[in-house]
Protein backbone atom coordinates (compact mmCIF):
# COMPACT_ATOMS: atom_id res chain seq x y z
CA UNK A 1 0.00 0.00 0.00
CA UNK A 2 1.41 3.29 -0.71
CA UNK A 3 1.62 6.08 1.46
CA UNK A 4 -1.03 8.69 1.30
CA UNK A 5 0.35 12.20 -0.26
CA UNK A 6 -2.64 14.33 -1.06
CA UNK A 7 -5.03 15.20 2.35
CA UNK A 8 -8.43 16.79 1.93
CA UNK A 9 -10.55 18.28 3.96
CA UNK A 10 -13.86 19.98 3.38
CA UNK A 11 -15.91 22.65 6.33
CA UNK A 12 -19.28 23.24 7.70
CA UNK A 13 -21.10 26.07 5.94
CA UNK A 14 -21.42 29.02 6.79
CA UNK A 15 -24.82 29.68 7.72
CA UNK A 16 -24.19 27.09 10.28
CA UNK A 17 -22.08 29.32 12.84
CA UNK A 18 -23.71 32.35 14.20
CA UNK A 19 -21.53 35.29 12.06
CA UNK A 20 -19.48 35.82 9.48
CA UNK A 21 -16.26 36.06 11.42
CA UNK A 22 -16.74 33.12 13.83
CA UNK A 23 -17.22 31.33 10.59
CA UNK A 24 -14.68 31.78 9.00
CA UNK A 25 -11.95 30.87 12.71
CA UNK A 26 -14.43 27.81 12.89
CA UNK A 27 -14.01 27.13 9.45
CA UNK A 28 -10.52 27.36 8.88
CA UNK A 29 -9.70 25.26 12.64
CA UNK A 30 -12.09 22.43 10.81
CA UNK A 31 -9.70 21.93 7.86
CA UNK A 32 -6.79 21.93 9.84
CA UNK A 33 -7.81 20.19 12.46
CA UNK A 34 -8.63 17.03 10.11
CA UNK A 35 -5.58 17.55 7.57
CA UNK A 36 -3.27 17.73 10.46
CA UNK A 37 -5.02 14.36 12.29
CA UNK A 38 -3.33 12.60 9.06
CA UNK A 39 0.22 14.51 9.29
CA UNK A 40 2.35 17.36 10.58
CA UNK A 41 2.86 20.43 9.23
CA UNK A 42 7.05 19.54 8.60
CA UNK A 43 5.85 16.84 5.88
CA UNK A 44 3.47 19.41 3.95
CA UNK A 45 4.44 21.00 1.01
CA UNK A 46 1.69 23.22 -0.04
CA UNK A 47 -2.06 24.00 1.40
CA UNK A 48 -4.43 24.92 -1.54
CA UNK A 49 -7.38 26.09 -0.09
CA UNK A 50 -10.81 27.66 -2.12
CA UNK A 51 -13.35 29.50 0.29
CA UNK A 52 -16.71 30.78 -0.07
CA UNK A 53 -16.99 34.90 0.01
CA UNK A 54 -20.06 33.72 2.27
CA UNK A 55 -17.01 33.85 5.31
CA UNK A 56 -14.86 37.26 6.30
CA UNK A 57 -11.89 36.62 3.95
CA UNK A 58 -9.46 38.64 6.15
CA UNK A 59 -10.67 36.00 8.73
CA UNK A 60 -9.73 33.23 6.64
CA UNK A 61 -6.32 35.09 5.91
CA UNK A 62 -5.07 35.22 9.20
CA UNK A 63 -6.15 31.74 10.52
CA UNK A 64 -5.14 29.84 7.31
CA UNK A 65 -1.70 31.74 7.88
CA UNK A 66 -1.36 30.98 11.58
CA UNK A 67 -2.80 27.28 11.27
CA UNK A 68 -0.74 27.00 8.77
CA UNK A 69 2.27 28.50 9.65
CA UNK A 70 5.39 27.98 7.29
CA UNK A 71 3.59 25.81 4.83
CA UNK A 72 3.37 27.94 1.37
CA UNK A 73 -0.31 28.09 1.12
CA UNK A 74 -2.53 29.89 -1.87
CA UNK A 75 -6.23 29.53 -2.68
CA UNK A 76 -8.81 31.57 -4.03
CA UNK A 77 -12.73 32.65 -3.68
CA UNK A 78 -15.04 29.81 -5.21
CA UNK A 79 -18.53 29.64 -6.56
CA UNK A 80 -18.91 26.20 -4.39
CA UNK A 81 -16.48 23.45 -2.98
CA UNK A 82 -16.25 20.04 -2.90
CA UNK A 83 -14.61 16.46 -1.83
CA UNK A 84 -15.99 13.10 -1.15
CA UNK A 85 -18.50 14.30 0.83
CA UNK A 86 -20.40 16.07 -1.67
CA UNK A 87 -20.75 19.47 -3.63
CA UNK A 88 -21.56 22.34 -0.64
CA UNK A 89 -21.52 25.98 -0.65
CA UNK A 90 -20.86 28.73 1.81
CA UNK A 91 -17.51 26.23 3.28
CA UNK A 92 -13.85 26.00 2.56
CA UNK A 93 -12.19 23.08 0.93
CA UNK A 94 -7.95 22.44 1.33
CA UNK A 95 -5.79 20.45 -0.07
CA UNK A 96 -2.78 19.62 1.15
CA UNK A 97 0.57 18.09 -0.99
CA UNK A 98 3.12 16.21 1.03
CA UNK A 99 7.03 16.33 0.83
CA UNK A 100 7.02 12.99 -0.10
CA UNK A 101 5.94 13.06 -3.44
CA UNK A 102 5.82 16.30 -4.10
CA UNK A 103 7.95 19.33 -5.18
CA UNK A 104 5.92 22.61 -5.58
CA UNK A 105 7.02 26.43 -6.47
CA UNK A 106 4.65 28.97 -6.69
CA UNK A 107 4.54 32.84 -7.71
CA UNK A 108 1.38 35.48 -7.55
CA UNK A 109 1.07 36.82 -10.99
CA UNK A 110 0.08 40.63 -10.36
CA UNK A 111 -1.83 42.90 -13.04
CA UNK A 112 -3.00 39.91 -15.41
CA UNK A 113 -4.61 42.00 -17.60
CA UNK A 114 -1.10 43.48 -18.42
CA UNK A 115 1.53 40.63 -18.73
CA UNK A 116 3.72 40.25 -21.87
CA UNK A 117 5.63 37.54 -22.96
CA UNK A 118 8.79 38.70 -21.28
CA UNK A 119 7.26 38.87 -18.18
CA UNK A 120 5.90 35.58 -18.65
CA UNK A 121 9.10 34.06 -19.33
CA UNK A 122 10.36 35.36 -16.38
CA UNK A 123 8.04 34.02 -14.02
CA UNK A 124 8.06 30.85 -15.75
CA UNK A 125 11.96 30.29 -15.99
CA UNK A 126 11.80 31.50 -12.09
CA UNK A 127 9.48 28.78 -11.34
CA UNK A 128 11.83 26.35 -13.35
CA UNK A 129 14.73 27.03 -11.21
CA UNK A 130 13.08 27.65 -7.99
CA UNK A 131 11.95 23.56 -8.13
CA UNK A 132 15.23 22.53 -9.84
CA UNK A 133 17.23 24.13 -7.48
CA UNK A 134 15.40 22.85 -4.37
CA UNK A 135 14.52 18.79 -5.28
CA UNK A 136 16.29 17.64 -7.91
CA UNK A 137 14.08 14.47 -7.88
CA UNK A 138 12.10 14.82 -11.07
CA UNK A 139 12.43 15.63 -14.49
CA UNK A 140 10.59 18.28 -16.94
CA UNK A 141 8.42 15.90 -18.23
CA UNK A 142 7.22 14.81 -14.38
CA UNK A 143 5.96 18.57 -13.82
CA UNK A 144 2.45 20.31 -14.41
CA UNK A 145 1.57 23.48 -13.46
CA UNK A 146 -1.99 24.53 -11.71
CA UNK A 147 -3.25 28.09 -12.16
CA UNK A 148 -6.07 30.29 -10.59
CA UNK A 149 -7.13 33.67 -11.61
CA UNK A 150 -9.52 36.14 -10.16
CA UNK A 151 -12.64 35.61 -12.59
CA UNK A 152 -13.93 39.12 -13.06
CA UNK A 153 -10.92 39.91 -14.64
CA UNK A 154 -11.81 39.11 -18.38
CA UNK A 155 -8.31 38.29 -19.35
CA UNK A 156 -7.72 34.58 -19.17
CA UNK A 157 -7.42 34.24 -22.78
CA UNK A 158 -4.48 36.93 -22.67
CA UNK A 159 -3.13 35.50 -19.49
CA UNK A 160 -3.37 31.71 -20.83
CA UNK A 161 -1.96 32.32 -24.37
CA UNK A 162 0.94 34.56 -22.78
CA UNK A 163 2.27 31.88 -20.30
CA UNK A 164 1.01 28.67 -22.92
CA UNK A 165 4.58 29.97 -24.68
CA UNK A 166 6.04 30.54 -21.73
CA UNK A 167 5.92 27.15 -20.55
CA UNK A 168 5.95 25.33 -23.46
CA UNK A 169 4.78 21.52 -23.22
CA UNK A 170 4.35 21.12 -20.06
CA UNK A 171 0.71 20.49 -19.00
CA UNK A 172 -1.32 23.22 -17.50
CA UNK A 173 -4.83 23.22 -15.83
CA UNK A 174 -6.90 25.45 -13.55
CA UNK A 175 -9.83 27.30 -12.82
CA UNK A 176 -11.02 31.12 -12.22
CA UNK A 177 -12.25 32.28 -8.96
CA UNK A 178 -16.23 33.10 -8.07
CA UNK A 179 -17.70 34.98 -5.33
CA UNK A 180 -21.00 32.48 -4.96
CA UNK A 181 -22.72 33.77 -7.73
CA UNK A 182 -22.51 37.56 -6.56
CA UNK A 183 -20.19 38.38 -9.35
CA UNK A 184 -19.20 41.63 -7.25
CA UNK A 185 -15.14 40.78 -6.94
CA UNK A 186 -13.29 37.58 -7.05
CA UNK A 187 -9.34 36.74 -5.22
CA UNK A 188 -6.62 34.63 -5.07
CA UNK A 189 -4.42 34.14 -2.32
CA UNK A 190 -1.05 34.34 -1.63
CA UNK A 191 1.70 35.08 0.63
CA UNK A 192 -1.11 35.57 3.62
CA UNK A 193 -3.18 38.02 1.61
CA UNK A 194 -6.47 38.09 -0.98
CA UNK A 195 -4.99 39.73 -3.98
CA UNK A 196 -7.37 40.54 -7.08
CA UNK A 197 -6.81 41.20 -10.98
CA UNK A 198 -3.72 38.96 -10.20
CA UNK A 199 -3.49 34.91 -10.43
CA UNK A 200 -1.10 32.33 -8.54
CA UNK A 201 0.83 29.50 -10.98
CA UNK A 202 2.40 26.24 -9.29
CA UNK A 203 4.67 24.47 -10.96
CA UNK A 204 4.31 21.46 -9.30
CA UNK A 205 6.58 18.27 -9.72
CA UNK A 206 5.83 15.07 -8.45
CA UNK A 207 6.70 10.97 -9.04
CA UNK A 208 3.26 10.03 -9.00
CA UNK A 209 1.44 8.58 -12.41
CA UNK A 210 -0.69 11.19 -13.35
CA UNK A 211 -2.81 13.08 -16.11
CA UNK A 212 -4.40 16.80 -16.77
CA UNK A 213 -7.64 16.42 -18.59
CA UNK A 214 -10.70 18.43 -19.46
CA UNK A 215 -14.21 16.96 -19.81
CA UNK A 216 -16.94 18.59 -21.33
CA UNK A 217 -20.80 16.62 -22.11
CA UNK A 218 -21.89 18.64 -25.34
CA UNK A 219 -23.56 15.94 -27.30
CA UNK A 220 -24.38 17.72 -30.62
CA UNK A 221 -25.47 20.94 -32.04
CA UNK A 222 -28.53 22.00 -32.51
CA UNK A 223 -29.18 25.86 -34.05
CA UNK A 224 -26.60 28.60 -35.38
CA UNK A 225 -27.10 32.40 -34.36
CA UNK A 226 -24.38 35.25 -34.93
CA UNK A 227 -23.22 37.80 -32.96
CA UNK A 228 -24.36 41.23 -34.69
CA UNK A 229 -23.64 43.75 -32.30
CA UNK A 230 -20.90 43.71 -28.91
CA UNK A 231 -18.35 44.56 -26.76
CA UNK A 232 -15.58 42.39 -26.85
CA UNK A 233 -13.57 43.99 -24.07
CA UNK A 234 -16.53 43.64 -21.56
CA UNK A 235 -17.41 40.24 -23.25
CA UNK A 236 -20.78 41.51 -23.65
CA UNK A 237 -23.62 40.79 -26.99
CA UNK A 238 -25.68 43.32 -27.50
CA UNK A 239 -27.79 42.02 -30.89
CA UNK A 240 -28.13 38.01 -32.36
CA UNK A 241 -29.46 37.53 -35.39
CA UNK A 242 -30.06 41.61 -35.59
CA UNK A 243 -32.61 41.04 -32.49
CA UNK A 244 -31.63 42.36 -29.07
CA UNK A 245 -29.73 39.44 -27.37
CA UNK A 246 -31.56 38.61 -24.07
CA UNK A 247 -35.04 38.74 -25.76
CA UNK A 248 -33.77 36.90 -28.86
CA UNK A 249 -31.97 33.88 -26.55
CA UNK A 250 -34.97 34.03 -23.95
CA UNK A 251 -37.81 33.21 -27.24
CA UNK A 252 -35.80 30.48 -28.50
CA UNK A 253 -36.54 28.47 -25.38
CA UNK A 254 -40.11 30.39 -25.23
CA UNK A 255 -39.29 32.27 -22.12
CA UNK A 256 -39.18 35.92 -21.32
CA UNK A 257 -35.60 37.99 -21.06
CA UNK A 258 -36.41 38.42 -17.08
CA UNK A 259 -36.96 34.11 -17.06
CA UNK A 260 -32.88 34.02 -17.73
CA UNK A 261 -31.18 32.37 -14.66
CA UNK A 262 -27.67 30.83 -13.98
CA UNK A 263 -30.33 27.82 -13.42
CA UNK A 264 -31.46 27.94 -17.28
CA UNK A 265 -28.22 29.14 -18.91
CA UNK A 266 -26.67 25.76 -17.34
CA UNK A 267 -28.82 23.18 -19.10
CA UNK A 268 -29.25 25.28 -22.17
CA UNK A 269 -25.89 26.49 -23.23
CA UNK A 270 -24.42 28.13 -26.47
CA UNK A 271 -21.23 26.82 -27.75
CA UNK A 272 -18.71 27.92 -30.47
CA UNK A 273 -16.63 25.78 -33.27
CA UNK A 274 -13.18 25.83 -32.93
CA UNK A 275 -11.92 23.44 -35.53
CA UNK A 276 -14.04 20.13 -35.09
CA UNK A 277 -14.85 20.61 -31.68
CA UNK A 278 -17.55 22.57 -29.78
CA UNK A 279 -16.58 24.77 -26.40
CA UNK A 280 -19.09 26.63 -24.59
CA UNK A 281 -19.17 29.88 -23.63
CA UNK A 282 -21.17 30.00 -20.81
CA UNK A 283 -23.40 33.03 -20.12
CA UNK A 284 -22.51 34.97 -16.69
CA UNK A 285 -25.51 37.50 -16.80
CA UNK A 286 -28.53 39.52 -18.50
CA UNK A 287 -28.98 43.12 -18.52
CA UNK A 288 -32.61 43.60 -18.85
CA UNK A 289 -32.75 47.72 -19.14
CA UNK A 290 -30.15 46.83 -22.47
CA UNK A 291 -30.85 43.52 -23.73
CA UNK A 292 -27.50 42.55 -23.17
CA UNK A 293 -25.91 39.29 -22.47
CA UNK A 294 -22.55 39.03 -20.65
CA UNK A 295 -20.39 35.83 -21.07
CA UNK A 296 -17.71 34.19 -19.64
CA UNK A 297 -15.52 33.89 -22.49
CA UNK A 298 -14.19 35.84 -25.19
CA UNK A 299 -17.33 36.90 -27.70
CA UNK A 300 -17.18 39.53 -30.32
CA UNK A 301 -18.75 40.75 -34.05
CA UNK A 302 -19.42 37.91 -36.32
CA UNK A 303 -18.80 34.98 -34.20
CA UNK A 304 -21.54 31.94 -34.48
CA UNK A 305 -22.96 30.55 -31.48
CA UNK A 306 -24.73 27.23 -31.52
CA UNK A 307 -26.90 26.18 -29.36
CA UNK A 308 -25.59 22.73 -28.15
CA UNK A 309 -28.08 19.24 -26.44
CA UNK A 310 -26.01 18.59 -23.67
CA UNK A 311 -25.43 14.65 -22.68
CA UNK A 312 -25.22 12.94 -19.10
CA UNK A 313 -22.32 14.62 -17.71
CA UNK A 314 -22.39 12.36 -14.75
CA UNK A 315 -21.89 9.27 -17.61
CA UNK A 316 -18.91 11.09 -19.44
CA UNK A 317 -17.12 11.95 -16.52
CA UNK A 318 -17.32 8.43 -15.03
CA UNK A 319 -16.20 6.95 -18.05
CA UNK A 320 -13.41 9.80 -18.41
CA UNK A 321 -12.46 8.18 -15.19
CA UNK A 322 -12.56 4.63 -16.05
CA UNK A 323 -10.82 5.18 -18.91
CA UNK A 324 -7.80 6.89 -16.31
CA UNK A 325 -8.21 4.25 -14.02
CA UNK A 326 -7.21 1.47 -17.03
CA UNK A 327 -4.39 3.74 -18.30
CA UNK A 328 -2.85 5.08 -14.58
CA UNK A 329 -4.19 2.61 -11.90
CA UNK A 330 -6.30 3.13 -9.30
CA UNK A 331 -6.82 7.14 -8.33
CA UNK A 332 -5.33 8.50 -4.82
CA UNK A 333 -6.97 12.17 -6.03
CA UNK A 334 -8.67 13.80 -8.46
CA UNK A 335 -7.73 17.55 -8.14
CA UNK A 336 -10.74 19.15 -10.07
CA UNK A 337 -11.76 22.90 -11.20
CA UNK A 338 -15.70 22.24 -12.05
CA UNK A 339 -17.80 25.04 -13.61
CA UNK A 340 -20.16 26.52 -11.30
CA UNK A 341 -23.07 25.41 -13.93
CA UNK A 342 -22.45 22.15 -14.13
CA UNK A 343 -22.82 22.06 -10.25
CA UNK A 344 -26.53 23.85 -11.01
CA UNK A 345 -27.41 21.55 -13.80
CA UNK A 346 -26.96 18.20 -11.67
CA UNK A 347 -28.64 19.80 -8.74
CA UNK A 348 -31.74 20.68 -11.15
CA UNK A 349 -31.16 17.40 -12.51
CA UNK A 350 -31.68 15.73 -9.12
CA UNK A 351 -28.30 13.80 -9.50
CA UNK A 352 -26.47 14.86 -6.22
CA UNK A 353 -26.22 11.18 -5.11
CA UNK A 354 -24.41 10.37 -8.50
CA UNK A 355 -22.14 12.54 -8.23
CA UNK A 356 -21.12 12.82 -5.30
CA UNK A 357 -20.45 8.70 -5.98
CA UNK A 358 -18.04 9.69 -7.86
CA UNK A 359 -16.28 12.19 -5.72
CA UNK A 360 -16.22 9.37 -2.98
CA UNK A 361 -14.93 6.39 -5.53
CA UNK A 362 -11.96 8.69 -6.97
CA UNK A 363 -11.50 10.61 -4.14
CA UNK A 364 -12.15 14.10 -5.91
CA UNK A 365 -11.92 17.66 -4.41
CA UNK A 366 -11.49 21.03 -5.82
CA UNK A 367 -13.91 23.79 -6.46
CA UNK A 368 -16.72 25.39 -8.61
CA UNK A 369 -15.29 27.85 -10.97
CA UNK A 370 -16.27 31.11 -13.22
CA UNK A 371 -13.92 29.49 -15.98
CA UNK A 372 -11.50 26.42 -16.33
CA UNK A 373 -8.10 26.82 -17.63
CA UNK A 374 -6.55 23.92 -19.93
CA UNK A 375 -3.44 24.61 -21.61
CA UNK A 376 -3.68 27.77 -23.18
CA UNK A 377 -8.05 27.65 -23.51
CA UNK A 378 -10.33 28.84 -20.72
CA UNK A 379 -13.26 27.08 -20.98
CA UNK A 380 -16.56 26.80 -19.49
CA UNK A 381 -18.46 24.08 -18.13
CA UNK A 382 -16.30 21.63 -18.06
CA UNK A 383 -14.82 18.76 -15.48
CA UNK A 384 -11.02 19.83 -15.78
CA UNK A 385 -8.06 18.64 -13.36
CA UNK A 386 -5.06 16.32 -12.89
CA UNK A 387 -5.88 12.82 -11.98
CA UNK A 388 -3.27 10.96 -9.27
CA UNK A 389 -2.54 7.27 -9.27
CA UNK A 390 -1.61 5.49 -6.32
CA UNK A 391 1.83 4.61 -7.11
């Protein structure tokens, strides 16, 4: 049997303690209490942690820091948590990497809308020599790197595509930050502080079998419209099809523009074509005084949107993780950033048991995100993260 090197641990919500800041100290004991139950803090390498905006965040900066006291830990804000024991909201999820198996440098990317190449390079090639310097125990091609990024900033194309060069073929996942569906201001965390229009990389190294995916459950298209009229800074559509966007979208599925929900964008999505493949680009809100739908993901003049039948996501992820299982062995962890709306479609779908079946058999954890990160794509509503074996 090997020895355990990933520990999670997920908190109470936060409606369950009597205020905001005794949530967060109770909160943030929880965690530690249980992760430290299963080791010390000599044989951790790094504490990830996502929280809920639902607890006082300088709270949760000053116990995570003293709890945790020198461990690098990072984080950020999340639109819901999760483990094995289920999707919640309004808690705090961490996971913790051990020594053991694991090698991890990490740097807080400030001003993401602004990074260049150079800068990029920098960071990355910092990174690089930080974790070559310190553990010599494993090779480029034994590395991956895990990003979040606050996810009101509307540059995770620019950041993604900037640091995709930077760090060349190694693997790359992650997941923008939420604020439980407020979509008022979104953080990462680093170096004991929330930070915002910034993002944290780790370049993590390990010995462990393992494998970043992305899982998506778009089973085929179903009706074109084009973007006549937006803003492609503010990722906003004003016109589709010539017809204001929010009553045009809201008819097709025979509602009204003040019908439009996170609840009904999640099961009825619009998607683009990039090459032979469908992504979606999930809508964040309406504007009812303009008509206007806000995304996201990058839109802008002339691009098609299809409306897309979605599948059983619960079917394609477990067979996403069979198919790991064959190839790796058996999981340890699934590290996971899961969009927000897929959390909302299984919960309208009644499938909370299913999934959470799955969090329990491949021991998953991570959080609900305003965006996942693959490479050099953001995407929406996908199932993307790195997949541990036990080995």
């Amino acid at each position: 049997m090997s020895k355990t090197s990933i520990l999670s641990a997920l908190s109470k919500p936060a409606s369950q303690s009597a205020s905001a800041v005794y949530a967060a100290a109770d909160a943030c004991h929880d965690v530690a209490s249980e992760i430290l139950s299963k080791t010390t803090l000599d044989e951790i390498e790094l504490v990830l942690f996502h929280t809920s905006t639902s607890f006082d965040l300088d709270e949760v900066a000053h116990n995570m820091t003293s709890l945790f006291v020198n461990v690098p830990t990072v984080g950020c804000t999340s639109a819901g948590e999760f483990n094995k024991n289920g999707y919640c909201t309004e808690s705090l999820v961490v996971v913790a990497f051990l020594k053991h198996d694991f090698s991890i440098a990490t740097a807080l990317v400030s001003n993401v809308d602004k990074i260049n190449f150079d800068e990029a390079h920098d960071i990355a090639s910092g990174l690089r020599h930080t974790l070559q310097a310190r553990d010599k125990r494993y090779d480029t091609n034994q590395h991956f790197v895990i990003s979040v990024l606050d996810g009101l900033t509307r540059h995770e194309e620019h950041f993604l595509e900037t640091f995709a060069t930077a760090f060349g073929n190694i693997p790359h996942l992650g997941g923008s930050a939420g604020d439980d569906l407020k979509l008022e201001a979104t953080y990462v965390f680093y170096q004991g502080k929330f930070h915002q229009n910034a993002a944290v990389l780790m370049l993590i190294g390990t010995g462990k079998a393992f494998s970043v995916f992305s899982v998506d459950h778009i089973d085929s298209p179903v009706s074109k419209l084009v973007v006549t009229k937006a803003d492609p800074e503010s990722r906003t559509v004003y016109e589709i099809n010539g017809e204001p966007a929010a009553q045009y979208y809201a008819s097709l599925l025979g509602l009204k523009a003040s019908d439009l929900t996170p609840d009904v964008f999640s099961v009825f999505p619009l998607a683009v074509l990039v090459g032979d493949r469908y992504f979606i680009r999930s809508i964040q809100k309406v504007d009812l005084a303009t008509n206007a739908i806000t995304f996201y993901c990058a839109v802008d003049i002339g691009i098609i949107l299809t409306f897309v039948q979605l599948g059983d996501c619960i079917d394609v992820l477990e067979n996403k993780l069979e198919t790991l299982t064959q190839e790796l062995g058996e999981a340890e962890f699934v590290y996971t950033c899961d969009c927000f709306l897929r959390r909302l479609e299984i919960e309208q779908n009644k499938k909370e048991s299913e999934i959470q079946r799955l969090q329990q058999k491949y021991h998953v954890g991570g959080f609900n995100a305003y965006g996942e990160h693959i490479h050099s794509v953001h995407l929406n509503q996908t199932f993307t993260g790195v997949y541990f074996a036990k080995n």
